[in-house]
PDB file of N, CA and C in Angstrom:
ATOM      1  N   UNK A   1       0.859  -1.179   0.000  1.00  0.00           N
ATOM      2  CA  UNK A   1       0.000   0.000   0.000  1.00  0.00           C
ATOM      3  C   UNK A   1       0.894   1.227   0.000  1.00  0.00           C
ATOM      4  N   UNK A   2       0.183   2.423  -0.688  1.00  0.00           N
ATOM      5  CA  UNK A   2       1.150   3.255  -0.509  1.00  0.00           C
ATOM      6  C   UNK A   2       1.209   3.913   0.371  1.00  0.00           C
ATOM      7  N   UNK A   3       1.718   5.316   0.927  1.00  0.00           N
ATOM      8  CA  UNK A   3       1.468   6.458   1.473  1.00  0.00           C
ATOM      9  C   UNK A   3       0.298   7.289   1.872  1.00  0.00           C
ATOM     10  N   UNK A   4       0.047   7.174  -0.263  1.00  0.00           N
ATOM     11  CA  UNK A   4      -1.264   7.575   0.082  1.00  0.00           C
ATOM     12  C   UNK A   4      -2.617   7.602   0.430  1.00  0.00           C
ATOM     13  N   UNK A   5      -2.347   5.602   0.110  1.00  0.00           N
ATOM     14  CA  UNK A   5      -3.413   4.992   0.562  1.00  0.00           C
ATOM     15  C   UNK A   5      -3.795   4.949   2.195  1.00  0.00           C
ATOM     16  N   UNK A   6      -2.410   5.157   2.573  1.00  0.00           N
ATOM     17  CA  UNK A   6      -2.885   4.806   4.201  1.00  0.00           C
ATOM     18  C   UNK A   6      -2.819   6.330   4.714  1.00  0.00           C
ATOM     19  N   UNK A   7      -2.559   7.350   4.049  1.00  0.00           N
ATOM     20  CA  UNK A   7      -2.795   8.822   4.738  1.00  0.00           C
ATOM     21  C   UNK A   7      -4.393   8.751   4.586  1.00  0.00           C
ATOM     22  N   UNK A   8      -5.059   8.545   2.890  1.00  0.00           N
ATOM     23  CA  UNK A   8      -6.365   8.328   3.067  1.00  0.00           C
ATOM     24  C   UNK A   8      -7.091   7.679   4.190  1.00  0.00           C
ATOM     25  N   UNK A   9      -7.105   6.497   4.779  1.00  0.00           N
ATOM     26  CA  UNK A   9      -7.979   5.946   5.263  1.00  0.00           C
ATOM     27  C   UNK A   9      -7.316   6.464   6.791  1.00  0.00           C
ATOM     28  N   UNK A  10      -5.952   7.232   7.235  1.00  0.00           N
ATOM     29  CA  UNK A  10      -5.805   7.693   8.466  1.00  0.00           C
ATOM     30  C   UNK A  10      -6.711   8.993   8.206  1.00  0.00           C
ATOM     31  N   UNK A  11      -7.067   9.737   7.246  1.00  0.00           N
ATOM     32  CA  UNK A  11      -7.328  10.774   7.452  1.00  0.00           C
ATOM     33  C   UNK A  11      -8.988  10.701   7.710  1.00  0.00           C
ATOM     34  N   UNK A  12      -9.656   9.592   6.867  1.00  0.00           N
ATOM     35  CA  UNK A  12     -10.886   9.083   7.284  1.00  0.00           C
ATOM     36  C   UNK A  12     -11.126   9.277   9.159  1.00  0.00           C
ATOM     37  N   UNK A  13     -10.312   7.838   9.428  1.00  0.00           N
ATOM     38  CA  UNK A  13     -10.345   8.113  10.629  1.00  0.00           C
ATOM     39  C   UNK A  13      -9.664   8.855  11.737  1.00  0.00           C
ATOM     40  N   UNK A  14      -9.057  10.057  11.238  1.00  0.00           N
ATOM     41  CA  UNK A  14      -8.960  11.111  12.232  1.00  0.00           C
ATOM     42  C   UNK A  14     -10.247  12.140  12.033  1.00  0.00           C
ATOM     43  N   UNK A  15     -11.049  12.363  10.830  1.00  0.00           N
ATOM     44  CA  UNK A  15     -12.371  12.869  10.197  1.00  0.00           C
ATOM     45  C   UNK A  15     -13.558  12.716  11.169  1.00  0.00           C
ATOM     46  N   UNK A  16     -13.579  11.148  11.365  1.00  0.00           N
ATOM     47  CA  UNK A  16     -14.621  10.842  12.330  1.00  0.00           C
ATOM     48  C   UNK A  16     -14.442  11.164  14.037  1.00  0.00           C
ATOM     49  N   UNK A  17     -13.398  11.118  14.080  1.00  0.00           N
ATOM     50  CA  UNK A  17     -12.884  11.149  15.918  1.00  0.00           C
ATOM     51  C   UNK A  17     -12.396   9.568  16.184  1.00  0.00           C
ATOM     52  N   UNK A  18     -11.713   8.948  15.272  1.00  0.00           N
ATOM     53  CA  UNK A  18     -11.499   7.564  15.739  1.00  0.00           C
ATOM     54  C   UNK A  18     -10.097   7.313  15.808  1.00  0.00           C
ATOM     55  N   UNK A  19      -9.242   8.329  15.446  1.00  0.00           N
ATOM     56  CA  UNK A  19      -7.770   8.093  15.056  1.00  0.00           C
ATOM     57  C   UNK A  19      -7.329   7.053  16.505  1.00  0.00           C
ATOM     58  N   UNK A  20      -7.215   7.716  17.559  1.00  0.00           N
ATOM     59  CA  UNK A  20      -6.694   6.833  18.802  1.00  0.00           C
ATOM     60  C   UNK A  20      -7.337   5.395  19.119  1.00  0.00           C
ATOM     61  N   UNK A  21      -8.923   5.177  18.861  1.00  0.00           N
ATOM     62  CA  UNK A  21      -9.288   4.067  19.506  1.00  0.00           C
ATOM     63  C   UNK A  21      -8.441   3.234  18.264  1.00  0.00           C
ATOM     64  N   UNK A  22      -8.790   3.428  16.485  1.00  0.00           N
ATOM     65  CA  UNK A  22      -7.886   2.618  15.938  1.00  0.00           C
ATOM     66  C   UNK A  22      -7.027   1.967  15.863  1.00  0.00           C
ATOM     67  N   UNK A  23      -5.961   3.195  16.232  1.00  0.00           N
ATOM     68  CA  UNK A  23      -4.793   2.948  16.504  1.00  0.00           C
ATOM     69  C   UNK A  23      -4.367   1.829  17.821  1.00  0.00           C
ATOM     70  N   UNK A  24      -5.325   1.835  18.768  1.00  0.00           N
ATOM     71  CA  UNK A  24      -4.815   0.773  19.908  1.00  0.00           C
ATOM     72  C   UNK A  24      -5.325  -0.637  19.458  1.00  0.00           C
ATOM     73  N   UNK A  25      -6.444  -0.449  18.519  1.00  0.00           N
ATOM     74  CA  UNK A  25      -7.495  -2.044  17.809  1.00  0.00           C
ATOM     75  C   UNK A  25      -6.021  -2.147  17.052  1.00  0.00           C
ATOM     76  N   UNK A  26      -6.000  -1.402  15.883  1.00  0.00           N
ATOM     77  CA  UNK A  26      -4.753  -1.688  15.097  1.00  0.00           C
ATOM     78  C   UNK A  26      -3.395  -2.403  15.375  1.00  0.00           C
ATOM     79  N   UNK A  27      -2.854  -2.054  16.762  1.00  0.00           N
ATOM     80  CA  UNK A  27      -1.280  -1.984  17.460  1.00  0.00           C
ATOM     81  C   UNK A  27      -1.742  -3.714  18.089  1.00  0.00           C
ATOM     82  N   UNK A  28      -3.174  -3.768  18.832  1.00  0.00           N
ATOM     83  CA  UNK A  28      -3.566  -5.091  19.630  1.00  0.00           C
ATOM     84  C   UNK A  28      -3.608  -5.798  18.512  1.00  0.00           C
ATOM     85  N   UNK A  29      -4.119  -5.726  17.556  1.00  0.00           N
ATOM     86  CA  UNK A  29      -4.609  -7.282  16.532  1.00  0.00           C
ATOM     87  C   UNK A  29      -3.453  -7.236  15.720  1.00  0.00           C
ATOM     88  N   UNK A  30      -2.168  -6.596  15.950  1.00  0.00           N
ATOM     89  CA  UNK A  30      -1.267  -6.980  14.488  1.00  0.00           C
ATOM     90  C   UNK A  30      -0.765  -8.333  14.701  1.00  0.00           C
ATOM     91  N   UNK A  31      -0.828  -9.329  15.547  1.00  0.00           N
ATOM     92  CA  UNK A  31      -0.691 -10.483  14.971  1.00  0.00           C
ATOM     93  C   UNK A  31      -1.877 -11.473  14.297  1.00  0.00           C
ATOM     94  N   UNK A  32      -2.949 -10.415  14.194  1.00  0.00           N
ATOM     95  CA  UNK A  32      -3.988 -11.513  13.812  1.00  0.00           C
ATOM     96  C   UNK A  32      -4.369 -10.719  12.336  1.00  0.00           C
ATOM     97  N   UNK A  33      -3.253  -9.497  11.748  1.00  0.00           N
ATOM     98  CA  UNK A  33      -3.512  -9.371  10.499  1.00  0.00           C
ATOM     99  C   UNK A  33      -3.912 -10.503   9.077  1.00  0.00           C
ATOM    100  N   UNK A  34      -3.058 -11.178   9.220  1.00  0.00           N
ATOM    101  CA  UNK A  34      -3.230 -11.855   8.078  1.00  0.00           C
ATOM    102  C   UNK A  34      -5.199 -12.737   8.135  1.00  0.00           C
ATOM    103  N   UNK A  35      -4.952 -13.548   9.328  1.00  0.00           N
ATOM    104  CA  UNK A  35      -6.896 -13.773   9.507  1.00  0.00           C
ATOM    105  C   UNK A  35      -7.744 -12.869   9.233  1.00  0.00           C
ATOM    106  N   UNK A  36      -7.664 -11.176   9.625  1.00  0.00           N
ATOM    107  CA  UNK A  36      -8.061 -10.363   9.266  1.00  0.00           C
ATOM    108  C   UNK A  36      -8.422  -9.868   8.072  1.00  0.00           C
ATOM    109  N   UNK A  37      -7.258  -9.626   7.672  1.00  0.00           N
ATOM    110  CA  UNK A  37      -7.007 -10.011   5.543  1.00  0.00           C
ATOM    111  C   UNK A  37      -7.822 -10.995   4.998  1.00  0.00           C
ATOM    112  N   UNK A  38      -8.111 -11.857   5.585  1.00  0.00           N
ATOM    113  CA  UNK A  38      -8.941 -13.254   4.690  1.00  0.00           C
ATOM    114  C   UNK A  38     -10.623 -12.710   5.571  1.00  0.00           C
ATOM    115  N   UNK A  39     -10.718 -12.533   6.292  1.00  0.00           N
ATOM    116  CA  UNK A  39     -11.886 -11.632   7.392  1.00  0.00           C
ATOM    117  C   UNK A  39     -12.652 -10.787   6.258  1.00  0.00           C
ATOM    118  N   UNK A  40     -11.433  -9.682   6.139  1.00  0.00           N
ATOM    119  CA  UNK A  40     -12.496  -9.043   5.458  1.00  0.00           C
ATOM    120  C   UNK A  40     -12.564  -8.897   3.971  1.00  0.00           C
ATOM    121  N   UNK A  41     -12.198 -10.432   3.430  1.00  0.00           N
ATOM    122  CA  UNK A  41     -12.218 -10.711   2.330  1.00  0.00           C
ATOM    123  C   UNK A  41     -13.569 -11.752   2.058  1.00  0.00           C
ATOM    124  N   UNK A  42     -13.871 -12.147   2.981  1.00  0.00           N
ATOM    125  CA  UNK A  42     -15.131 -12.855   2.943  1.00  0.00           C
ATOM    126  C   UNK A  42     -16.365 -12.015   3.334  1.00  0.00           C
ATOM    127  N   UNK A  43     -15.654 -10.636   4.216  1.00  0.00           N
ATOM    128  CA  UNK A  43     -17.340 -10.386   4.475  1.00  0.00           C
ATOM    129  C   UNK A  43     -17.695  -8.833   3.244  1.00  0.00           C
ATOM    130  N   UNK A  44     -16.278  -9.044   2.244  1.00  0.00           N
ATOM    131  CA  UNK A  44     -16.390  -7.845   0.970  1.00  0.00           C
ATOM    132  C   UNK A  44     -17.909  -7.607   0.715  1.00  0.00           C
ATOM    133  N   UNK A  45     -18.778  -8.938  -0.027  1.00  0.00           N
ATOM    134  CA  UNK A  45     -20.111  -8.861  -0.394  1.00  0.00           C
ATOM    135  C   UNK A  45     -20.983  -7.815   0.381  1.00  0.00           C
ATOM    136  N   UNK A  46     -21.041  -7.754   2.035  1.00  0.00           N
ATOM    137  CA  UNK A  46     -21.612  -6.954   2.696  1.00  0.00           C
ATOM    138  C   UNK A  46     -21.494  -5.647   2.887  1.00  0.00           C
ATOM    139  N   UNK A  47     -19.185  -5.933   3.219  1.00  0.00           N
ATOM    140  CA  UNK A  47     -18.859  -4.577   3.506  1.00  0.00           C
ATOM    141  C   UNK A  47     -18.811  -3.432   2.341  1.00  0.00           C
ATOM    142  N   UNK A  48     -18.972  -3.635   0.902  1.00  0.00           N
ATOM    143  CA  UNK A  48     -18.948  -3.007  -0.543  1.00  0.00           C
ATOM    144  C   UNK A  48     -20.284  -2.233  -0.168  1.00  0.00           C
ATOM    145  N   UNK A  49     -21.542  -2.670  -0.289  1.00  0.00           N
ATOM    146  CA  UNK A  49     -22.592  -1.024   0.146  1.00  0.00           C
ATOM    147  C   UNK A  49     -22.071  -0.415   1.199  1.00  0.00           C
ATOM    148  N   UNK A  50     -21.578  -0.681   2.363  1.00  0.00           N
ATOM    149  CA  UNK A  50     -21.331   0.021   3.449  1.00  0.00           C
ATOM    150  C   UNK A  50     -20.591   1.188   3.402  1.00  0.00           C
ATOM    151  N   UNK A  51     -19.276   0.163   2.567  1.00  0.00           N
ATOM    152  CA  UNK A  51     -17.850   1.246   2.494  1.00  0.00           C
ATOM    153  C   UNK A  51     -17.754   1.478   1.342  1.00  0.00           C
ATOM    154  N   UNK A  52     -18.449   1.245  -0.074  1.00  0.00           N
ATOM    155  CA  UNK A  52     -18.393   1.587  -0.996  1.00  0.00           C
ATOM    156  C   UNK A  52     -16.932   1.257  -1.564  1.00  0.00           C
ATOM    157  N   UNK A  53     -15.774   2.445  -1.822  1.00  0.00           N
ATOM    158  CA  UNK A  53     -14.786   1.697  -2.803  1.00  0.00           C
ATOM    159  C   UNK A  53     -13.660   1.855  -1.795  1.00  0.00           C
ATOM    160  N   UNK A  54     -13.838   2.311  -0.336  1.00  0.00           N
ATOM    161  CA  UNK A  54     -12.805   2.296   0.481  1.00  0.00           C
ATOM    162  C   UNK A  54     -12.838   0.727   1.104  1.00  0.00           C
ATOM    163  N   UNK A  55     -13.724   0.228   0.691  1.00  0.00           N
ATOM    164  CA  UNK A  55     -13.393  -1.443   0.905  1.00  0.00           C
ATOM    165  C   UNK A  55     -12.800  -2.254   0.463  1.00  0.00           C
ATOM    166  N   UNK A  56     -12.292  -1.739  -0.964  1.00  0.00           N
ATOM    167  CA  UNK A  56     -10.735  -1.917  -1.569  1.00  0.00           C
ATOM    168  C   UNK A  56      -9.288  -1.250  -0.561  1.00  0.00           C
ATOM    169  N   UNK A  57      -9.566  -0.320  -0.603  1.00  0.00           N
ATOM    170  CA  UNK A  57      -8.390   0.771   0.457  1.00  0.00           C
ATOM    171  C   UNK A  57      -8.268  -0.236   2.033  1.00  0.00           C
ATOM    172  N   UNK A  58      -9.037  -0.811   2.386  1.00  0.00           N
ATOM    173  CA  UNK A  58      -9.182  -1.424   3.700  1.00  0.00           C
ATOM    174  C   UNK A  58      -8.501  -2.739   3.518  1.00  0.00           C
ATOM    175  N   UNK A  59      -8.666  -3.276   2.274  1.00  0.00           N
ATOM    176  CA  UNK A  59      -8.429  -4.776   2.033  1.00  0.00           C
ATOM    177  C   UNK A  59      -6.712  -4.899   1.655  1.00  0.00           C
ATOM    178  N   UNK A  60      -6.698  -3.812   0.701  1.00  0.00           N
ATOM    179  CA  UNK A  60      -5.737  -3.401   0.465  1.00  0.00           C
ATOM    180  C   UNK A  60      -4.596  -3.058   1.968  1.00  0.00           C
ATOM    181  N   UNK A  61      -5.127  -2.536   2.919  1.00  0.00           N
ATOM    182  CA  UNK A  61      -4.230  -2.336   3.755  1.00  0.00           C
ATOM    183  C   UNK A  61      -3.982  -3.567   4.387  1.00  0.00           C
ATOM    184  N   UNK A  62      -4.701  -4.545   5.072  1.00  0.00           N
ATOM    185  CA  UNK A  62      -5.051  -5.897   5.752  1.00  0.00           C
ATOM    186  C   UNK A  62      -3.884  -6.292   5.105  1.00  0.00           C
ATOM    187  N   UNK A  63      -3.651  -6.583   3.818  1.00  0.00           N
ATOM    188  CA  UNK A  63      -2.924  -7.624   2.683  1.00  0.00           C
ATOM    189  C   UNK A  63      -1.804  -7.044   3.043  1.00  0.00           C
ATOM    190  N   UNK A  64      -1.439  -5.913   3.059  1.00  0.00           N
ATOM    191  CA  UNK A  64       0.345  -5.369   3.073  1.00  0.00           C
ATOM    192  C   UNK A  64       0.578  -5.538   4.496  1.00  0.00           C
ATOM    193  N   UNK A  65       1.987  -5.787   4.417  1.00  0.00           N
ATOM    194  CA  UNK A  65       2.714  -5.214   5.862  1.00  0.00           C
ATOM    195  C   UNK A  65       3.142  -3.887   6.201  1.00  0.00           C
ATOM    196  N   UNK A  66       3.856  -3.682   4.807  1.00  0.00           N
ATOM    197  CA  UNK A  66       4.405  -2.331   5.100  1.00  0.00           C
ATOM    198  C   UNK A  66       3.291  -1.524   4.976  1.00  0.00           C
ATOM    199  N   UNK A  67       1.802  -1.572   4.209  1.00  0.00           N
ATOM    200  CA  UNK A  67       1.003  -0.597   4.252  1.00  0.00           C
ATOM    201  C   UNK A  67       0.345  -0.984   5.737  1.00  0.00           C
ATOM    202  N   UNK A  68      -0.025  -1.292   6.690  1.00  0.00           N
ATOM    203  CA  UNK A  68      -0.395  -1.996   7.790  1.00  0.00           C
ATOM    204  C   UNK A  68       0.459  -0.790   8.481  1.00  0.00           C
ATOM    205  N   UNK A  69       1.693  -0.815   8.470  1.00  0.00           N
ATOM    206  CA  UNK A  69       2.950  -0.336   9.387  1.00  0.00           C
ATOM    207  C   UNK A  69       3.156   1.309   9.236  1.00  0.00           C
ATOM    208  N   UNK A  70       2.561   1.488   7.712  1.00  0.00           N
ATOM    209  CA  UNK A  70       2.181   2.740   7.276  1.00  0.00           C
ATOM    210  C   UNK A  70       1.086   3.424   7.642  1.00  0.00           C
ATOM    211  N   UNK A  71       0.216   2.958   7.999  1.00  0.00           N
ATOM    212  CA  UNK A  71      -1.151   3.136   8.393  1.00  0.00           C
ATOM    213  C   UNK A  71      -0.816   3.345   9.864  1.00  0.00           C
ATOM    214  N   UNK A  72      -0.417   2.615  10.746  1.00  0.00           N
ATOM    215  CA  UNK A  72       0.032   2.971  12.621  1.00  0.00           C
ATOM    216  C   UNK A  72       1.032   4.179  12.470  1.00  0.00           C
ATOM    217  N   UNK A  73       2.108   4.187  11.859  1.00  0.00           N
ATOM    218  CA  UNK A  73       2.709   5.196  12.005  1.00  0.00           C
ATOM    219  C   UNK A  73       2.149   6.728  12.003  1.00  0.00           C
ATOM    220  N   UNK A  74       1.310   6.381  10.610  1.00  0.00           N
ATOM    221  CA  UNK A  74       0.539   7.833  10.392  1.00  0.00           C
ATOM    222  C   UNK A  74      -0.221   8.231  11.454  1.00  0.00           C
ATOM    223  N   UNK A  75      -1.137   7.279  12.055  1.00  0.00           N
ATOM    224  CA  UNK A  75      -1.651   7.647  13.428  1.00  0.00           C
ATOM    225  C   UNK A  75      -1.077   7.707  14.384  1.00  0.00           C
ATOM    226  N   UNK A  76       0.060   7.372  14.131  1.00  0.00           N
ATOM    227  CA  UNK A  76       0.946   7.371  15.626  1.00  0.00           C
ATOM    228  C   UNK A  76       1.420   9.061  15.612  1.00  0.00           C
ATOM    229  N   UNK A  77       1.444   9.490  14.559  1.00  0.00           N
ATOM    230  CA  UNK A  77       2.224  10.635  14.023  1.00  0.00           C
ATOM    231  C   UNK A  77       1.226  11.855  14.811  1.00  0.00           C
ATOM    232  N   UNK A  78       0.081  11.592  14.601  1.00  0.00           N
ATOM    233  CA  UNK A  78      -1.414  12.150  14.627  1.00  0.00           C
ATOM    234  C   UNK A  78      -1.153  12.299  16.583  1.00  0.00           C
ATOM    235  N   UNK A  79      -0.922  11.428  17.154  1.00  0.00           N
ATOM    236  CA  UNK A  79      -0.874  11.499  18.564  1.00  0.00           C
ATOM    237  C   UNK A  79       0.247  11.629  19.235  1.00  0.00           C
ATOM    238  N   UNK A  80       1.502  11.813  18.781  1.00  0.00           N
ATOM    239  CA  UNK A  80       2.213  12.542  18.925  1.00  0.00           C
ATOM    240  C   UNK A  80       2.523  14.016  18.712  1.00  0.00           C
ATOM    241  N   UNK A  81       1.297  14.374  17.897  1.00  0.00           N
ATOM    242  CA  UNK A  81       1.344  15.794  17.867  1.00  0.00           C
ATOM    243  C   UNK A  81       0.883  16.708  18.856  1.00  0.00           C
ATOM    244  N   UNK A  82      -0.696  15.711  19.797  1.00  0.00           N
ATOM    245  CA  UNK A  82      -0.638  16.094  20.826  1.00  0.00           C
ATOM    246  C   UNK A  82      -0.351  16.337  21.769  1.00  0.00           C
TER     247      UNK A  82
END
């Protein structure tokens, strides 16, 4: 994933007010990424009306490491500013 994929979906959730709880779901489940990755590859059918085409951007992140690692940092970045 790139940069910009994971500034997108950090910037989503700093948008809503979720950047921090993420970030601790995110930091707790990174060993259960890859189940996750196959997770929300089975529940695509549902999550596609929900999230529309950021359910690519989501799946997309699950699948990478380095976009995964890109994605915490950016929020980490976000709470260190405070």
């Amino acid at each position: 994933m790139t940069d910009d994929r994971s500034e997108i979906i950090a910037a989503e959730l700093r948008r809503r007010g979720l950047g921090p709880p993420a970030l601790l779901l995110l930091e707790a489940h990174r060993p259960l990424r890859p189940l996750l990755s196959s997770l929300a590859l089975f529940l695509q059918p549902i999550s596609r009306p929900l999230l529309g085409a950021r359910t690519d951007l989501l799946q997309q992140a699950l699948d990478d490491d380095q976009g995964y690692d890109a994605l915490l940092d950016r929020l980490a970045d976000d709470e260190d500013r405070r």
